[in-house]
N, C-alpha and C. Protein backbone atom coordinates (compact mmCIF):
# COMPACT_ATOMS: atom_id res chain seq x y z
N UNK A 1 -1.73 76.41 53.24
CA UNK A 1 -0.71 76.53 54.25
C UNK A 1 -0.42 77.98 54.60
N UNK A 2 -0.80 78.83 53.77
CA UNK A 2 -0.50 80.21 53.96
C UNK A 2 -1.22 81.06 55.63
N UNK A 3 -1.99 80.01 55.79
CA UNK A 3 -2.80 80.50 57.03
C UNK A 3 -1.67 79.83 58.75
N UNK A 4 -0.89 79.30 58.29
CA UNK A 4 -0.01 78.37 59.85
C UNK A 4 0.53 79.63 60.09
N UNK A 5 1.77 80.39 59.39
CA UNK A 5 2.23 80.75 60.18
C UNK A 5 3.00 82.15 58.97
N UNK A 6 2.66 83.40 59.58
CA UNK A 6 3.18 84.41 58.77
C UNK A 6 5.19 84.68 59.07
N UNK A 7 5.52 84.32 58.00
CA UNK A 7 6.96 84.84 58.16
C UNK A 7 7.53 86.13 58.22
N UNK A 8 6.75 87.06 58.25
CA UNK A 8 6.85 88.45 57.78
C UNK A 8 7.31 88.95 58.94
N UNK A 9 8.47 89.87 59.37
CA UNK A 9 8.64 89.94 60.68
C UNK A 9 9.20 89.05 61.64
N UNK A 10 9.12 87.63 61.49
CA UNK A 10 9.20 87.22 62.12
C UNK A 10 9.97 86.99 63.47
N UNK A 11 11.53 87.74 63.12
CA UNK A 11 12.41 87.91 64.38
C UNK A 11 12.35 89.35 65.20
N UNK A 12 10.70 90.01 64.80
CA UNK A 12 10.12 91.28 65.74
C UNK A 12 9.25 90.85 66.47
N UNK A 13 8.60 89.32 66.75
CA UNK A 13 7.77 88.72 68.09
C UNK A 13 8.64 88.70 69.18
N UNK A 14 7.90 89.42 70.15
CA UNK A 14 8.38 89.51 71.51
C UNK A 14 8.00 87.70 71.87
N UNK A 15 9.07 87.35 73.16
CA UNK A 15 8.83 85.87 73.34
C UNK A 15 7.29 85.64 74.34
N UNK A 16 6.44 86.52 74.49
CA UNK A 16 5.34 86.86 75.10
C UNK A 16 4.50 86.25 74.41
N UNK A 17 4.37 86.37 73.02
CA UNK A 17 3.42 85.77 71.82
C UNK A 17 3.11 84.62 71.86
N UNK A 18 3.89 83.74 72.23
CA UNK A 18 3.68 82.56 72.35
C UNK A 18 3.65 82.00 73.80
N UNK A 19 3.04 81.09 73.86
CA UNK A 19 2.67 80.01 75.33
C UNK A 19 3.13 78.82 74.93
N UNK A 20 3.60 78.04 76.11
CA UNK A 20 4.03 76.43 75.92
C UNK A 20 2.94 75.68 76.94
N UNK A 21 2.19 75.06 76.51
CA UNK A 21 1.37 74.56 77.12
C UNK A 21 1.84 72.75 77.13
N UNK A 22 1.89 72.31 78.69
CA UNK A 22 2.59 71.18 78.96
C UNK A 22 1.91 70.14 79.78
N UNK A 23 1.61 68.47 78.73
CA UNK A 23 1.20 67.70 79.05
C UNK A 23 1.45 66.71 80.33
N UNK A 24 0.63 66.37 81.28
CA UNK A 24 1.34 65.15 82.53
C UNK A 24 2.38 64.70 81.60
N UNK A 25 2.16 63.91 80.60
CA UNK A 25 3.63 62.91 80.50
C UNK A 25 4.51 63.28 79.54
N UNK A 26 5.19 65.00 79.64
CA UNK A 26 5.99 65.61 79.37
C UNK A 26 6.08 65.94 78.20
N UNK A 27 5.15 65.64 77.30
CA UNK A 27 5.18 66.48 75.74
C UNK A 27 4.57 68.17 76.02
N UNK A 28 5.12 68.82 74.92
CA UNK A 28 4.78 70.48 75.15
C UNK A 28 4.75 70.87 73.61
N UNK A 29 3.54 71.70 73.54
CA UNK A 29 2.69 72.44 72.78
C UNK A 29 2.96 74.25 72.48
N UNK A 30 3.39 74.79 71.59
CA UNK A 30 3.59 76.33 71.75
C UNK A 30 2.61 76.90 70.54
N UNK A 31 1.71 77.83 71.80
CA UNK A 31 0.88 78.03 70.59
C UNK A 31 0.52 79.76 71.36
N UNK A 32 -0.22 80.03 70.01
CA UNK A 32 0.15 81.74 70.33
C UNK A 32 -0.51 82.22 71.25
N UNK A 33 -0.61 83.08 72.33
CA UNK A 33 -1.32 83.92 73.23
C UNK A 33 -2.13 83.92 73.26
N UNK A 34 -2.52 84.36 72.42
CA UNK A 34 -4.69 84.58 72.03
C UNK A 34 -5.07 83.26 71.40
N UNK A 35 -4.53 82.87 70.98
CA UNK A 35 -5.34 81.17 71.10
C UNK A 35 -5.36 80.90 72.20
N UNK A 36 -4.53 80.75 73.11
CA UNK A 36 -4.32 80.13 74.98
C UNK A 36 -5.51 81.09 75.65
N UNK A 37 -5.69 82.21 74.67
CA UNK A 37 -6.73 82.70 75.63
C UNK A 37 -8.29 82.94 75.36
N UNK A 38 -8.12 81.77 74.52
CA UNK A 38 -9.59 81.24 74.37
C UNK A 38 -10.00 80.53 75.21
N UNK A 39 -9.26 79.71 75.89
CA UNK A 39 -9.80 79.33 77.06
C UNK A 39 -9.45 79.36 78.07
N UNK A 40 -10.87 79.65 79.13
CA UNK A 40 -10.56 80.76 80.37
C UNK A 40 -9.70 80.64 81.37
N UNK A 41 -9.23 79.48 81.43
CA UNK A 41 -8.77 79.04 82.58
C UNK A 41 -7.47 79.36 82.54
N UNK A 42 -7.02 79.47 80.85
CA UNK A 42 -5.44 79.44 80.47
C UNK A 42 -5.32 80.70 81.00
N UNK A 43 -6.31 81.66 80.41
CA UNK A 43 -6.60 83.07 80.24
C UNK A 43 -6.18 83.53 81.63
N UNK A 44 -7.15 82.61 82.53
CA UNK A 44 -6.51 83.58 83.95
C UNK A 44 -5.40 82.98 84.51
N UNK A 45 -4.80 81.82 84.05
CA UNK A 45 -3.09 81.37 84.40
C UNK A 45 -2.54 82.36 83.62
N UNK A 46 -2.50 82.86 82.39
CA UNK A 46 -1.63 83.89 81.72
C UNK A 46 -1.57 84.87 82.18
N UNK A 47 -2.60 85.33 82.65
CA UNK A 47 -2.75 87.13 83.06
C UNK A 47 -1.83 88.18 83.80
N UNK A 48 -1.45 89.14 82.84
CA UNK A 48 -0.41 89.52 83.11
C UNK A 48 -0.42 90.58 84.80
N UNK A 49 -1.62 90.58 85.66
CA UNK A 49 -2.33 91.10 86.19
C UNK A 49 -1.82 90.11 87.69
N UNK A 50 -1.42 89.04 87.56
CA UNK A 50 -1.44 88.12 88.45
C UNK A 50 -0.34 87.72 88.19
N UNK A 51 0.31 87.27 89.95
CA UNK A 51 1.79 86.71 89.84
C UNK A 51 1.92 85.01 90.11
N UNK A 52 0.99 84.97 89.35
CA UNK A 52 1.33 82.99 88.54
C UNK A 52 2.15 82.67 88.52
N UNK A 53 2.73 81.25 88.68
CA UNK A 53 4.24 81.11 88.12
C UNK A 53 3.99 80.73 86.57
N UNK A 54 2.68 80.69 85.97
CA UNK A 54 2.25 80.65 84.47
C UNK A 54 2.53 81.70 84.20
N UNK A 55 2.34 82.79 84.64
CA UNK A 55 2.14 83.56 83.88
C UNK A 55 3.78 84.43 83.62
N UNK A 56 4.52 84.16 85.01
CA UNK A 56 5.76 84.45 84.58
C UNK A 56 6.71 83.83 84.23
N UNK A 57 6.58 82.66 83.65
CA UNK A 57 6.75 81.25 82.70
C UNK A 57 6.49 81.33 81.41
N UNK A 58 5.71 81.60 81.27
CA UNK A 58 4.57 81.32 80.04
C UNK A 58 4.29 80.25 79.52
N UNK A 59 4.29 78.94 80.60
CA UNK A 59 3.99 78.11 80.37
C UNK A 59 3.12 77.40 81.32
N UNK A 60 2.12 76.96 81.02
CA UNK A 60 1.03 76.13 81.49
C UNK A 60 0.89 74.93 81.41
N UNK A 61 1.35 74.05 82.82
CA UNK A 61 1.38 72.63 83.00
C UNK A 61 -0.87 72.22 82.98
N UNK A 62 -1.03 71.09 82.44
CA UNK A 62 -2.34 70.75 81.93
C UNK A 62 -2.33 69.34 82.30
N UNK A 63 -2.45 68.77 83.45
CA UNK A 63 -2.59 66.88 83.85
C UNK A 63 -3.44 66.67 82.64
N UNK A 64 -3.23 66.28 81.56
CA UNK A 64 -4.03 65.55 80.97
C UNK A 64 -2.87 64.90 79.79
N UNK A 65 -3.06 63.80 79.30
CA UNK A 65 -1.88 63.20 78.74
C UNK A 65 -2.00 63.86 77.20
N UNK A 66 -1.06 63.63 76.34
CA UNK A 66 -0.48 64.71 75.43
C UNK A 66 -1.44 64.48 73.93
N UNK A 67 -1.90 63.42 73.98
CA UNK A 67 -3.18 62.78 72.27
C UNK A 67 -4.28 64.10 72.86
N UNK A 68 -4.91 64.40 74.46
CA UNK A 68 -5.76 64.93 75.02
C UNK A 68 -5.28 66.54 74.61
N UNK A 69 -4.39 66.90 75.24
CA UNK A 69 -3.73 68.42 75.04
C UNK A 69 -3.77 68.63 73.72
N UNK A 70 -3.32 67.84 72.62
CA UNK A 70 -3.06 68.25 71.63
C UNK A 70 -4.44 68.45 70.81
N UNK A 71 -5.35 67.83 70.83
CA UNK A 71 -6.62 67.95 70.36
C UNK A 71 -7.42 69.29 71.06
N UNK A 72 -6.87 69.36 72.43
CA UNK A 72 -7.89 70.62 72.61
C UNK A 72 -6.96 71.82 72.00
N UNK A 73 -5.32 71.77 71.55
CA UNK A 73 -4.91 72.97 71.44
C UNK A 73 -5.09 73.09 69.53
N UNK A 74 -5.30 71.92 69.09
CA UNK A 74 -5.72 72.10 67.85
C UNK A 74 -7.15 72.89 67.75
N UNK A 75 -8.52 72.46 68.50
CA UNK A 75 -9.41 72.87 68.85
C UNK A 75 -9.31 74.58 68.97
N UNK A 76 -8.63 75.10 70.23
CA UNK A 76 -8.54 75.98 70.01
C UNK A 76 -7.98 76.99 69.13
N UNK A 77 -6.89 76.27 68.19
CA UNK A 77 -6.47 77.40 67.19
C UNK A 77 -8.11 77.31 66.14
N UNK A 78 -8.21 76.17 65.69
CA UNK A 78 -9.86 76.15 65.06
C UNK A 78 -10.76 77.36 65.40
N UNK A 79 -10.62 77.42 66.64
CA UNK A 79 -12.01 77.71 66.73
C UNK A 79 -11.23 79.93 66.68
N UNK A 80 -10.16 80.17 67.32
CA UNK A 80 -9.36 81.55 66.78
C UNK A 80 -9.52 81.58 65.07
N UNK A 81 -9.16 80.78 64.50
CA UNK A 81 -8.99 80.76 62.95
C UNK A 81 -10.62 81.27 62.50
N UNK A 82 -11.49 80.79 62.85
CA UNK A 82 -12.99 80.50 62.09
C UNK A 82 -13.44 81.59 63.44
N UNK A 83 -13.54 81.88 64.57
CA UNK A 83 -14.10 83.03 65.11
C UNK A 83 -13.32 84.70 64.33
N UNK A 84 -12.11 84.63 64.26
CA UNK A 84 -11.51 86.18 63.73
C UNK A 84 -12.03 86.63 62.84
N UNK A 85 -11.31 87.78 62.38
CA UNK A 85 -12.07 88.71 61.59
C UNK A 85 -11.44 88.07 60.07
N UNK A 86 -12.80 88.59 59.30
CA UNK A 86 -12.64 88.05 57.85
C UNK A 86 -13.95 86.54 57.36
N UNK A 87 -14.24 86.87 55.92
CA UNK A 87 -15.32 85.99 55.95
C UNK A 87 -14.54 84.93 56.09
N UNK A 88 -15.51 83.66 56.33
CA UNK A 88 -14.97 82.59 56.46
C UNK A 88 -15.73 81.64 55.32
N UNK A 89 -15.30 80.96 54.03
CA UNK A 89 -16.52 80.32 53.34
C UNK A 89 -17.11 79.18 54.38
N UNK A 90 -17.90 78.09 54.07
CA UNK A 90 -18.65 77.39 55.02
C UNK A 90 -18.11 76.71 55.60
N UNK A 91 -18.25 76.33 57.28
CA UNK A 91 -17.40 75.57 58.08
C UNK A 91 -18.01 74.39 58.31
N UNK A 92 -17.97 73.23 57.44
CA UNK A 92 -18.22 72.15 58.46
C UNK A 92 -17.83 71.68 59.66
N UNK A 93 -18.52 71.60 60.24
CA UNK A 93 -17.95 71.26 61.62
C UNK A 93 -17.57 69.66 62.03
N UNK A 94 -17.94 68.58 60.65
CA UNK A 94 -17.40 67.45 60.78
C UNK A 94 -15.84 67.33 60.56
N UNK A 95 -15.21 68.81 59.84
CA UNK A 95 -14.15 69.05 59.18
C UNK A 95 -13.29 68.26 60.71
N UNK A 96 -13.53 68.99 61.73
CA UNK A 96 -12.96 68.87 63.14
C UNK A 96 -12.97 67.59 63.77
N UNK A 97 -14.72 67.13 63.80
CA UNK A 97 -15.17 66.60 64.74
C UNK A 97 -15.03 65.15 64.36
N UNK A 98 -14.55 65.31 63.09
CA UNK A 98 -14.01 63.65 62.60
C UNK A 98 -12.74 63.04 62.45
N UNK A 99 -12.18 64.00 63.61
CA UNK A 99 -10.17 64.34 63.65
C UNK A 99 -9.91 63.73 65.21
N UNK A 100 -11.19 63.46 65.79
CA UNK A 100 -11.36 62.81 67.09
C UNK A 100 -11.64 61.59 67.48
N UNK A 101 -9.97 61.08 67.55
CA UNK A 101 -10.73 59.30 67.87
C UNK A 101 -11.41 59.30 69.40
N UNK A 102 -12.04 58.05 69.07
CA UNK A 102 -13.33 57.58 69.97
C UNK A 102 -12.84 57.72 71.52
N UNK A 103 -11.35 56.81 71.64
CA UNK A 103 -10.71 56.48 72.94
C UNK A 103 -10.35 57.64 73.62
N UNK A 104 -10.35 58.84 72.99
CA UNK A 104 -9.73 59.83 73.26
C UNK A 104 -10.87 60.98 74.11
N UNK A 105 -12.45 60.88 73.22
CA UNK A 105 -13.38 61.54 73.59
C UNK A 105 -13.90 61.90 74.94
N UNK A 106 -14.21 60.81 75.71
CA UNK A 106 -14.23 60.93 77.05
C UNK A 106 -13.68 62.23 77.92
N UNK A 107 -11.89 61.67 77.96
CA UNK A 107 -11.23 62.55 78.42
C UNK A 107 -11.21 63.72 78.03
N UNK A 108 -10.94 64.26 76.62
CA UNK A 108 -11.60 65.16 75.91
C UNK A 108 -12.48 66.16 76.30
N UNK A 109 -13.83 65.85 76.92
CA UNK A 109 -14.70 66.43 77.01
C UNK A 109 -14.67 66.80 77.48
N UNK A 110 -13.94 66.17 79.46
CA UNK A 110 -13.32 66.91 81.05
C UNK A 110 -12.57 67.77 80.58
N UNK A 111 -11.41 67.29 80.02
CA UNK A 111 -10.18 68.70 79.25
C UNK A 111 -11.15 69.89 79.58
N UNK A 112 -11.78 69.94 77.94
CA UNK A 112 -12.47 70.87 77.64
C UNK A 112 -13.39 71.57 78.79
N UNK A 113 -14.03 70.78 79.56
CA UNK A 113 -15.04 71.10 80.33
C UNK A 113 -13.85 72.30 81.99
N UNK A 114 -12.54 71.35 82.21
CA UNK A 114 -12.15 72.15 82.80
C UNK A 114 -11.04 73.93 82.63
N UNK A 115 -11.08 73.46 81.06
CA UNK A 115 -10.04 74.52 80.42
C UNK A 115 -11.28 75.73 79.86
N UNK A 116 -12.44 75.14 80.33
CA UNK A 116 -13.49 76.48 79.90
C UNK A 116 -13.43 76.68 78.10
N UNK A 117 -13.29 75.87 77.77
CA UNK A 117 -13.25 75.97 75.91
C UNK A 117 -14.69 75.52 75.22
């Protein structure tokens, strides 16, 4: 558990750090910056470069229903956790890929395919 979430500091995060990323049927996800900007699409809704209403929100509406969102935003902290710096011992990749029910896959894949992940 030591890897979720560092307490150290904790009331010195600017509210920038984090993103709320928000499902069609109204569930919402807050997950940190650089995870959201693993994938590209979030990446260029966030950008501080552009006057989004994401980006001066910091939150990113996602049509896809919330079992869908939540699997790709698990996905992406995965894949931040096991890409960063530091060894990693061996990653199975069934560790993940067996955390995905069947009914869900389909949609899943569009998610992914349109969030650039």
């Amino acid at each position: 558990m030591s890897n979720d979430i560092q307490m150290n500091g904790a009331g010195t995060e600017k509210r920038d750090d984090w993103v709320k990323i928000t499902s069609s049927d109204g569930y919402s996800f807050l997950v940190k910056r650089s995870v959201a900007a693993i994938s590209g699409t979030l990446k260029n809704m966030l950008s501080e470069d552009s006057s989004f209403r994401e980006a001066i929100a910091n939150t990113c509406p996602i049509s896809e229903r919330a079992a869908v969102v939540e699997k790709v935003c698990e996905y992406m902290s995965f894949k931040a956790y096991y890409e960063g710096p530091g060894s990693k011992e061996g990653v199975d990749v069934n560790e993940f890929t067996e955390r995905i029910p069947p009914e869900v896959a389909l949609e899943l894949l569009l998610a992914a395919d349109y969030l650039e992940v």
